[in-house]
PDB file of N, CA and C in Angstrom:
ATOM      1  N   UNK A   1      70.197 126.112 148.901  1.00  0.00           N
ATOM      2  CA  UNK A   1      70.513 125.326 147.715  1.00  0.00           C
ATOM      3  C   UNK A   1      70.433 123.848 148.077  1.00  0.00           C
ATOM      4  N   UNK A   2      69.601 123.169 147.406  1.00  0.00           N
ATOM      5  CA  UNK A   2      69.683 121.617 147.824  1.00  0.00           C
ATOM      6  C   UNK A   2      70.897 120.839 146.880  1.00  0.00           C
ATOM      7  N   UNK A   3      71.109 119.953 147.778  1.00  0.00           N
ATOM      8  CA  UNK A   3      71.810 119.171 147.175  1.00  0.00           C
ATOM      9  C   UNK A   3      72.128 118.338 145.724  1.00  0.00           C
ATOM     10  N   UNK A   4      71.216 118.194 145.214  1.00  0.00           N
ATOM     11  CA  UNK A   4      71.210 117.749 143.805  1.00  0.00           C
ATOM     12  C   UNK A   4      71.352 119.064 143.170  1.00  0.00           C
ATOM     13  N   UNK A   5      70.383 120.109 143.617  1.00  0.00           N
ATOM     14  CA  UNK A   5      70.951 121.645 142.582  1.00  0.00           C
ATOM     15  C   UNK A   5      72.111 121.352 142.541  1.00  0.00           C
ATOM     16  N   UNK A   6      72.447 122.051 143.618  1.00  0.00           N
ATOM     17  CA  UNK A   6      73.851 122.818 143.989  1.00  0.00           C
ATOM     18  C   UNK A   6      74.998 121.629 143.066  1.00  0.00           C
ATOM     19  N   UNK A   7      74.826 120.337 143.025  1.00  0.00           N
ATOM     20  CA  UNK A   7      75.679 119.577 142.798  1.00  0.00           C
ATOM     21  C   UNK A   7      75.794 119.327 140.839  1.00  0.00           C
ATOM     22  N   UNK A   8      74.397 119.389 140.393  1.00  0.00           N
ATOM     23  CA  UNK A   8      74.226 120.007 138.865  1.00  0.00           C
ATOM     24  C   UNK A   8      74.038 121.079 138.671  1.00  0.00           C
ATOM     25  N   UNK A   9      74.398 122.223 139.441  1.00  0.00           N
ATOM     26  CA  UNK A   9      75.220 123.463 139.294  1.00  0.00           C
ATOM     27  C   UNK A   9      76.912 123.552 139.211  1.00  0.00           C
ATOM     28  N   UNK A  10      77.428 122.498 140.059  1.00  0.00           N
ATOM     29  CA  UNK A  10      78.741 122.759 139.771  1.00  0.00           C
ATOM     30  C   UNK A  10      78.759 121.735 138.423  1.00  0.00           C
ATOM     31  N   UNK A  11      78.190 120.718 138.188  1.00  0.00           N
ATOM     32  CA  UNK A  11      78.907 119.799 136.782  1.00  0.00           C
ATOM     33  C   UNK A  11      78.378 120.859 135.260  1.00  0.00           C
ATOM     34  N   UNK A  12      77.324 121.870 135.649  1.00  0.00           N
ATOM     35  CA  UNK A  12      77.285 122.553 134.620  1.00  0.00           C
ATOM     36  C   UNK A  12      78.518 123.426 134.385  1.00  0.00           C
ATOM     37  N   UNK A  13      79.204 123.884 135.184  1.00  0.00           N
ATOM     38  CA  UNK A  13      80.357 125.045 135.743  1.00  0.00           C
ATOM     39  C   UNK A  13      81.242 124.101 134.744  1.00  0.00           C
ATOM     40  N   UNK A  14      81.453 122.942 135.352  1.00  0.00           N
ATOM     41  CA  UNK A  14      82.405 122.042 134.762  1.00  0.00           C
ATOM     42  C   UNK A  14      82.738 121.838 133.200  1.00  0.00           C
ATOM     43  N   UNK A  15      81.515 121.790 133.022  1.00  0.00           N
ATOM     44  CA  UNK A  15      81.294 120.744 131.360  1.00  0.00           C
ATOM     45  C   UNK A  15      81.144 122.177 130.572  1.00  0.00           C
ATOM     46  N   UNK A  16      80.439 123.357 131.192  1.00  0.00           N
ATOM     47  CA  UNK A  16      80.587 124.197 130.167  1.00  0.00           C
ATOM     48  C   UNK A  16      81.522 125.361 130.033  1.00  0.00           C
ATOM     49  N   UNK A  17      82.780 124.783 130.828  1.00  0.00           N
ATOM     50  CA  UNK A  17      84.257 126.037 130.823  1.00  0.00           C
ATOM     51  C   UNK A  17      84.722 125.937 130.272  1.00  0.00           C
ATOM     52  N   UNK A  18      84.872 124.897 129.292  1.00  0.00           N
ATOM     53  CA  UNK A  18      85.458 124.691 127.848  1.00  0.00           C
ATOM     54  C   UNK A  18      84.969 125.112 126.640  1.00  0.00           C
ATOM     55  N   UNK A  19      83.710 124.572 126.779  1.00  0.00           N
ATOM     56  CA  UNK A  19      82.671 125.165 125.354  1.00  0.00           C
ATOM     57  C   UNK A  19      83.218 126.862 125.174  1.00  0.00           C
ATOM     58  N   UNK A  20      83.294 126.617 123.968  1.00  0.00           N
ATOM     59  CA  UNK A  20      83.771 128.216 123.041  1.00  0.00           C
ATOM     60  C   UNK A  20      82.700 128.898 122.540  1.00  0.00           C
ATOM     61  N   UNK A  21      81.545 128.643 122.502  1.00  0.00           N
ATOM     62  CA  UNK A  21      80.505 129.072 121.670  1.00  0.00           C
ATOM     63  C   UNK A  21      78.737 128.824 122.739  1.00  0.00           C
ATOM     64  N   UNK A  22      78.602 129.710 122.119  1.00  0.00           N
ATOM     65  CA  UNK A  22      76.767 129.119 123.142  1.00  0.00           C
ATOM     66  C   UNK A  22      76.240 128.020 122.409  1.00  0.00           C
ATOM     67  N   UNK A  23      75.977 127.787 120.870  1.00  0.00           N
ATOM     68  CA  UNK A  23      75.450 126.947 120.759  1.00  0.00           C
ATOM     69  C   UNK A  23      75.856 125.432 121.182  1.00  0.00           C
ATOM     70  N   UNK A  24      77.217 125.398 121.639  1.00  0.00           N
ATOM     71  CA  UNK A  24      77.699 124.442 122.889  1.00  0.00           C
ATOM     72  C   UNK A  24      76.904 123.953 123.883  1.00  0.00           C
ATOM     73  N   UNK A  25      77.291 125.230 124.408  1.00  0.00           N
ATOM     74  CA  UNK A  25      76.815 125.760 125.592  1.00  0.00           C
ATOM     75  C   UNK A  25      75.008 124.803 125.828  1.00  0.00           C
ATOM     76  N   UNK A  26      74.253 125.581 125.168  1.00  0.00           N
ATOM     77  CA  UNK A  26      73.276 124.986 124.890  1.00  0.00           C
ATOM     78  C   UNK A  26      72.691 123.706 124.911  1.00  0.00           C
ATOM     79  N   UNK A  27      73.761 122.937 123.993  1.00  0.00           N
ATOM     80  CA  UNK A  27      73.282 121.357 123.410  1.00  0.00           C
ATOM     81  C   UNK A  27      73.793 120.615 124.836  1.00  0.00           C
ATOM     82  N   UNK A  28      74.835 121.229 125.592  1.00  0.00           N
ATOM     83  CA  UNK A  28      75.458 120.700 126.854  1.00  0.00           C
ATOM     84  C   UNK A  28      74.238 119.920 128.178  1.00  0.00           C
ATOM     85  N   UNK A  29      73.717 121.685 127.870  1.00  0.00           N
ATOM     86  CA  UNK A  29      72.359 121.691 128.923  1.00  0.00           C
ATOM     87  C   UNK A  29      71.420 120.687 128.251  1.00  0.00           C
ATOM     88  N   UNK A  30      70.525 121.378 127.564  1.00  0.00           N
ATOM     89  CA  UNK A  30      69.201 120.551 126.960  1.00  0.00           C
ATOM     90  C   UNK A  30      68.911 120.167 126.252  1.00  0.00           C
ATOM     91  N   UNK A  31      70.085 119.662 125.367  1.00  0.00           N
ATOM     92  CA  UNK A  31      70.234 118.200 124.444  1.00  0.00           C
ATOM     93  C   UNK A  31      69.354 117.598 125.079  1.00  0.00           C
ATOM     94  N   UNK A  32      68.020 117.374 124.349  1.00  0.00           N
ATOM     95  CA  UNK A  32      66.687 116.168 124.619  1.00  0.00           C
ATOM     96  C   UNK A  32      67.307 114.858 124.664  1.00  0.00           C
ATOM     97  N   UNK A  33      68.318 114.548 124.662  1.00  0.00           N
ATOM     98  CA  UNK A  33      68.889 113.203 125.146  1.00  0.00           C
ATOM     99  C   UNK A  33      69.873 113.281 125.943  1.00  0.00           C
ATOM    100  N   UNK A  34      70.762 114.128 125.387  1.00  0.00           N
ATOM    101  CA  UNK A  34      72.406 114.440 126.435  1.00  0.00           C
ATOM    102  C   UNK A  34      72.551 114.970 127.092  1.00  0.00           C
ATOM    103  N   UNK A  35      71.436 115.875 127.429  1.00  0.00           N
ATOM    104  CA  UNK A  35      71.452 117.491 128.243  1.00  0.00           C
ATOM    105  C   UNK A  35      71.637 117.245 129.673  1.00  0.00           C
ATOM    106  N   UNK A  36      72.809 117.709 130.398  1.00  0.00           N
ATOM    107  CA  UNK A  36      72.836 117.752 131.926  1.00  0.00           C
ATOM    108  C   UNK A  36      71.575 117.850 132.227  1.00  0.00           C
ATOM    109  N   UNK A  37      70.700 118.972 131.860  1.00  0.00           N
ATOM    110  CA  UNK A  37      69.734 118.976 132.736  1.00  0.00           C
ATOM    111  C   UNK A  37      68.396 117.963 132.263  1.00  0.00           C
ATOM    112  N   UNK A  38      68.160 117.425 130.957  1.00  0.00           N
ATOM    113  CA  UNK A  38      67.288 116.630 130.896  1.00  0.00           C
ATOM    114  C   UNK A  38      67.570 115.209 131.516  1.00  0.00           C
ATOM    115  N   UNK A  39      68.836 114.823 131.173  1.00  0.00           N
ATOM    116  CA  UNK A  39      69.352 113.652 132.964  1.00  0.00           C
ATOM    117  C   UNK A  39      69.404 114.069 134.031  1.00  0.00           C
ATOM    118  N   UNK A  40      69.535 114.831 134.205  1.00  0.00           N
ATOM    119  CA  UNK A  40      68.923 115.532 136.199  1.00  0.00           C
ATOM    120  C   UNK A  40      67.560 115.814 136.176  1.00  0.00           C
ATOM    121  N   UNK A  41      66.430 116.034 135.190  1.00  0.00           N
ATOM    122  CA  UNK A  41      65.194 116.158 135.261  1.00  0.00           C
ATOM    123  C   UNK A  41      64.722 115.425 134.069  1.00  0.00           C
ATOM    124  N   UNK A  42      64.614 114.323 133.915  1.00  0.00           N
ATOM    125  CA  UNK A  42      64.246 113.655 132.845  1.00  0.00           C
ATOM    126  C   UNK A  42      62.495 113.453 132.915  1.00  0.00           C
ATOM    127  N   UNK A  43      61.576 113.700 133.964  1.00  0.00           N
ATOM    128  CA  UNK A  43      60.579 114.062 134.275  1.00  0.00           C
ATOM    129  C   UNK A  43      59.926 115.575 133.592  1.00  0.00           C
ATOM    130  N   UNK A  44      59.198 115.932 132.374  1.00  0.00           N
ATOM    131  CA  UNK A  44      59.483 117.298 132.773  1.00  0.00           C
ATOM    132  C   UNK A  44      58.739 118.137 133.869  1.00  0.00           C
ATOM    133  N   UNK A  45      57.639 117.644 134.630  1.00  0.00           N
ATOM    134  CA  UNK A  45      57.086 118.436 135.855  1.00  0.00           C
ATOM    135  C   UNK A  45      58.734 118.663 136.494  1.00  0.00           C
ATOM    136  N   UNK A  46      59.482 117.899 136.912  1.00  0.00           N
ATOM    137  CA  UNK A  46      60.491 118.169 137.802  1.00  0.00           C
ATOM    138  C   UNK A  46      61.299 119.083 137.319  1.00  0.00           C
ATOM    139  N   UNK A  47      61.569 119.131 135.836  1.00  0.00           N
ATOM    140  CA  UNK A  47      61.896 120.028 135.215  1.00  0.00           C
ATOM    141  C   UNK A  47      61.527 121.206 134.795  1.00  0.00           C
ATOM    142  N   UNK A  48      60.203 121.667 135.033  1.00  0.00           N
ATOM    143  CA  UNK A  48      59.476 122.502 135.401  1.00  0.00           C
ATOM    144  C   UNK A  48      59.583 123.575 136.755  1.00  0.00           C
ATOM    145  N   UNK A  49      59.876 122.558 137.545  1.00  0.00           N
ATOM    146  CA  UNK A  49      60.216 122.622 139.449  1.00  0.00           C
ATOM    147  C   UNK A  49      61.583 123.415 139.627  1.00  0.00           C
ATOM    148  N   UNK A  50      62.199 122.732 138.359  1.00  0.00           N
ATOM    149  CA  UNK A  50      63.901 122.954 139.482  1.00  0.00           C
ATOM    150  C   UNK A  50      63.765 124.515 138.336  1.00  0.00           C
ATOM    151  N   UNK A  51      63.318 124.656 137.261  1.00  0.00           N
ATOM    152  CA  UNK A  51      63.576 126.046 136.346  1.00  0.00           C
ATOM    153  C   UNK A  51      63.303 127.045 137.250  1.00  0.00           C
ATOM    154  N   UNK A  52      61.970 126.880 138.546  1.00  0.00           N
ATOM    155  CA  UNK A  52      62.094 127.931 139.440  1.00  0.00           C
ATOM    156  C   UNK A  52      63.017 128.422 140.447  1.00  0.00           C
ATOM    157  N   UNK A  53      64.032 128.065 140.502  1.00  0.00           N
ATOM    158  CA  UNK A  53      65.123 127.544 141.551  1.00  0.00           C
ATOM    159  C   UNK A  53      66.282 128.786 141.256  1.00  0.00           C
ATOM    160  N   UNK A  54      67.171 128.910 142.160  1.00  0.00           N
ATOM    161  CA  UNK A  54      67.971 129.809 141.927  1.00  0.00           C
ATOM    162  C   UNK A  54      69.212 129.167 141.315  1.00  0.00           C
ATOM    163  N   UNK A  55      69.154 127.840 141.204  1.00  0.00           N
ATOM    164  CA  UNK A  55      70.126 127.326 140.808  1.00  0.00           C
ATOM    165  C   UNK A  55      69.963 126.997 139.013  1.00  0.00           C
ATOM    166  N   UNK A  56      68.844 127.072 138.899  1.00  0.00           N
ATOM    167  CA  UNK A  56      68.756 127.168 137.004  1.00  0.00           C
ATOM    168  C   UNK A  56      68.919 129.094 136.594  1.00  0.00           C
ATOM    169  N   UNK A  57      68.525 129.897 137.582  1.00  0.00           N
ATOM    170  CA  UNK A  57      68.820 131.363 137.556  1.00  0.00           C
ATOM    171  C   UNK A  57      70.300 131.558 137.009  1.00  0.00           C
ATOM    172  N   UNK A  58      71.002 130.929 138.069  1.00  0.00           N
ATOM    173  CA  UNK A  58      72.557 130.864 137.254  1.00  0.00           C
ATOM    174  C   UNK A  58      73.255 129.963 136.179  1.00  0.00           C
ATOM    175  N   UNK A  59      72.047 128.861 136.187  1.00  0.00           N
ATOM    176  CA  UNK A  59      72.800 128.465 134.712  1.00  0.00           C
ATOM    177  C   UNK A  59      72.444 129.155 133.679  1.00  0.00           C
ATOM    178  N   UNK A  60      71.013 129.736 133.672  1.00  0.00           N
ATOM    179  CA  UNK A  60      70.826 130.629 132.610  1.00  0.00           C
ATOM    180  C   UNK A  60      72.122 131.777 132.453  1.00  0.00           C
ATOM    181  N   UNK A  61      72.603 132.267 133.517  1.00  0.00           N
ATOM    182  CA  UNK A  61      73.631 133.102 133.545  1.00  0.00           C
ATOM    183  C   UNK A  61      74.539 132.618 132.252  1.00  0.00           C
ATOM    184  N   UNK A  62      75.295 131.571 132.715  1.00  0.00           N
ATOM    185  CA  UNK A  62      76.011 131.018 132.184  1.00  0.00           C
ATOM    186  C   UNK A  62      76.030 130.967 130.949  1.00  0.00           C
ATOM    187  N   UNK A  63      75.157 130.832 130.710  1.00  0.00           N
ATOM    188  CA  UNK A  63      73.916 130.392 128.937  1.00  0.00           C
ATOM    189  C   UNK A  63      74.540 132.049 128.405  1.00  0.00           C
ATOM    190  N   UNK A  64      74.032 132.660 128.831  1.00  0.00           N
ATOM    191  CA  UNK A  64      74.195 134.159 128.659  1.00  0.00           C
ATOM    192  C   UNK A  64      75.204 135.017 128.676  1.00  0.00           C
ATOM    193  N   UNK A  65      75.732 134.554 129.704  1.00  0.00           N
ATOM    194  CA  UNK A  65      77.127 135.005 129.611  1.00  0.00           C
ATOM    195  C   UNK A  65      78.157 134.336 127.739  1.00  0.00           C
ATOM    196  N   UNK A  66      77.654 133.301 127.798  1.00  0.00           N
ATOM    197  CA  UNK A  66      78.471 132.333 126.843  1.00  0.00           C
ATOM    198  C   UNK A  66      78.159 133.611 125.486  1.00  0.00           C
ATOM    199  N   UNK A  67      76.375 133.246 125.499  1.00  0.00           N
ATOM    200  CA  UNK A  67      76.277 134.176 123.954  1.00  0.00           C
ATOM    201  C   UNK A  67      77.023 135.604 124.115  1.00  0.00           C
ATOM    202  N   UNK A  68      77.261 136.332 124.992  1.00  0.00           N
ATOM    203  CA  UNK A  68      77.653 137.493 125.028  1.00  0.00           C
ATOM    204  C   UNK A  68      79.447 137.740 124.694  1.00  0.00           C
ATOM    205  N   UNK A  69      79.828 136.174 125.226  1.00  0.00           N
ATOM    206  CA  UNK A  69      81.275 136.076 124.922  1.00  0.00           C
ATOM    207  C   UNK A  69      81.252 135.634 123.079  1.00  0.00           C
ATOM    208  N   UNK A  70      80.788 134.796 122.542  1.00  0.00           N
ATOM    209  CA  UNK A  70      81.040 134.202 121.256  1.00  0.00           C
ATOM    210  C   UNK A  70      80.100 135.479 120.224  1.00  0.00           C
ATOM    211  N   UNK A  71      78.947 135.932 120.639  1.00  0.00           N
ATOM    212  CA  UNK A  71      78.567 136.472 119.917  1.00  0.00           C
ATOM    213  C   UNK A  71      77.186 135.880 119.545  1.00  0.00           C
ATOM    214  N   UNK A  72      75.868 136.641 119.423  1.00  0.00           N
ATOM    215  CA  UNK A  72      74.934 135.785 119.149  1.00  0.00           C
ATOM    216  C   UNK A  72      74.418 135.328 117.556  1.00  0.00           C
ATOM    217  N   UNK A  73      75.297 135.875 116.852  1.00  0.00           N
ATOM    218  CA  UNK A  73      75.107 135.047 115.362  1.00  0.00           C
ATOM    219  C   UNK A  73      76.205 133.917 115.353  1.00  0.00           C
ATOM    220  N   UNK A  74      77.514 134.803 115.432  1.00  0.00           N
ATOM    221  CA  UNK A  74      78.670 133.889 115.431  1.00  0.00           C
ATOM    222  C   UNK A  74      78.878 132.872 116.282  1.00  0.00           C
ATOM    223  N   UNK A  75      78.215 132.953 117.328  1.00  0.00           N
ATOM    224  CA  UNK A  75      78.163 131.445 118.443  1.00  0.00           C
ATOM    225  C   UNK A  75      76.871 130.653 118.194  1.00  0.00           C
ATOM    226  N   UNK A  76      76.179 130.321 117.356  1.00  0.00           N
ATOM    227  CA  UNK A  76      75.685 129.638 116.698  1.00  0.00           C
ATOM    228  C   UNK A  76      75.529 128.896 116.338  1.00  0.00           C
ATOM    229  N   UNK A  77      76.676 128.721 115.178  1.00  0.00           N
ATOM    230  CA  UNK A  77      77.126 127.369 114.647  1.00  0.00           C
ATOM    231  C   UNK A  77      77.822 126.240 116.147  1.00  0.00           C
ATOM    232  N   UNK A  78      77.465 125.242 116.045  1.00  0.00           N
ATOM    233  CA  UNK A  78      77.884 124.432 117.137  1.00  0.00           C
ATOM    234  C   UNK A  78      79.007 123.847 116.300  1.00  0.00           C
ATOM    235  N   UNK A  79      80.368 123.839 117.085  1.00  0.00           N
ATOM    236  CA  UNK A  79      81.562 122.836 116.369  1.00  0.00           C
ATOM    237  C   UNK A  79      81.314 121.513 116.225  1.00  0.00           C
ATOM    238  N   UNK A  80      82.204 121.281 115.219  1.00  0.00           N
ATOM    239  CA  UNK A  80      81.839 119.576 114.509  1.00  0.00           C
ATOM    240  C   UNK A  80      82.398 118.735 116.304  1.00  0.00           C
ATOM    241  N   UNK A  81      81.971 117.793 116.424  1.00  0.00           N
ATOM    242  CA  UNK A  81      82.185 117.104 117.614  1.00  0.00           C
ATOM    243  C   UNK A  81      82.922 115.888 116.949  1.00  0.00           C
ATOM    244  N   UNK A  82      83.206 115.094 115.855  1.00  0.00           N
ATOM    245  CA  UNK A  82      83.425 114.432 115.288  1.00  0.00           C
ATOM    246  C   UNK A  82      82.676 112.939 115.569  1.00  0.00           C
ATOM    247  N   UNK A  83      81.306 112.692 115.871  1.00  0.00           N
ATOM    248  CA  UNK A  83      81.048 111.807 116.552  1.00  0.00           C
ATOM    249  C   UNK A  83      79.741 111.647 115.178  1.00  0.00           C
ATOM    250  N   UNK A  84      79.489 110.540 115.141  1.00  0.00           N
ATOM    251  CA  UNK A  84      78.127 109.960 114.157  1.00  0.00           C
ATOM    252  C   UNK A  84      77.348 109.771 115.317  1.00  0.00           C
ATOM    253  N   UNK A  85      76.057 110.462 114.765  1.00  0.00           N
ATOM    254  CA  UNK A  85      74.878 109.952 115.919  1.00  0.00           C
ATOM    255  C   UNK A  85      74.027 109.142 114.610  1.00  0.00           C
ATOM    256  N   UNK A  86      73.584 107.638 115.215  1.00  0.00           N
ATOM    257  CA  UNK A  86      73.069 106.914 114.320  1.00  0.00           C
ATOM    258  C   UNK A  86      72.010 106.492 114.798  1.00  0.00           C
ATOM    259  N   UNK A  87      70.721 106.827 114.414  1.00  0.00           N
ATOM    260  CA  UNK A  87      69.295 106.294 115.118  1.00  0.00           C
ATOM    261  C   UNK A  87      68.221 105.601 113.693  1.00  0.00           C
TER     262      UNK A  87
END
C-alpha cells in the first residue's frame, strides 16, 4: 500500500462513518469538485491508475457496503446539507 493510498484510504474511513445513506456516501467520494478522490486524483489518467489499486478495491467496499446498509432505492435521496452552492 503506498502512502498517499493507504493515507486516502483512511480519510475515506473517516468522512464516510457518518454518512447514513450511499447517496452520501457517493457525493463524498466523486463529487466532480468535492470528491476525496477527485482531490487526490484530480488528473484523470492518475485516476484511472489508483482505480487499479487495492486501495480503491476497498473503497468500493465501502460504497457497497453503505448501499446494502440504507438500501438501494431508499439510500438515494442524498440529505439536505443545508448549504447553497452558487455558480
Amino acid at each position: 500500500m503506498t502512502t498517499k493510498n493507504g493515507d486516502l484510504l483512511e480519510q475515506v474511513k473517516e468522512a464516510t462513518q457518518s454518512l447514513t445513506n450511499w447517496a452520501d456516501v457517493s457525493n463524498a467520494l466523486f463529487d466532480s469538485e468535492a470528491g476525496l478522490l477527485t482531490r487526490a486524483y484530480p488528473d484523470p489518467k492518475d485516476r484511472e491508475e489508483f482505480m487499479k489499486t487495492a486501495e480503491y478495491k476497498a473503497i468500493r467496499r465501502i460504497l457497497t457496503e453503505s448501499i446494502e446498509r440504507s438500501g438501494l432505492v431508499a439510500g438515494a435521496e442524498p440529505e439536505k446539507s443545508g448549504r447553497f452552492v452558487v455558480r
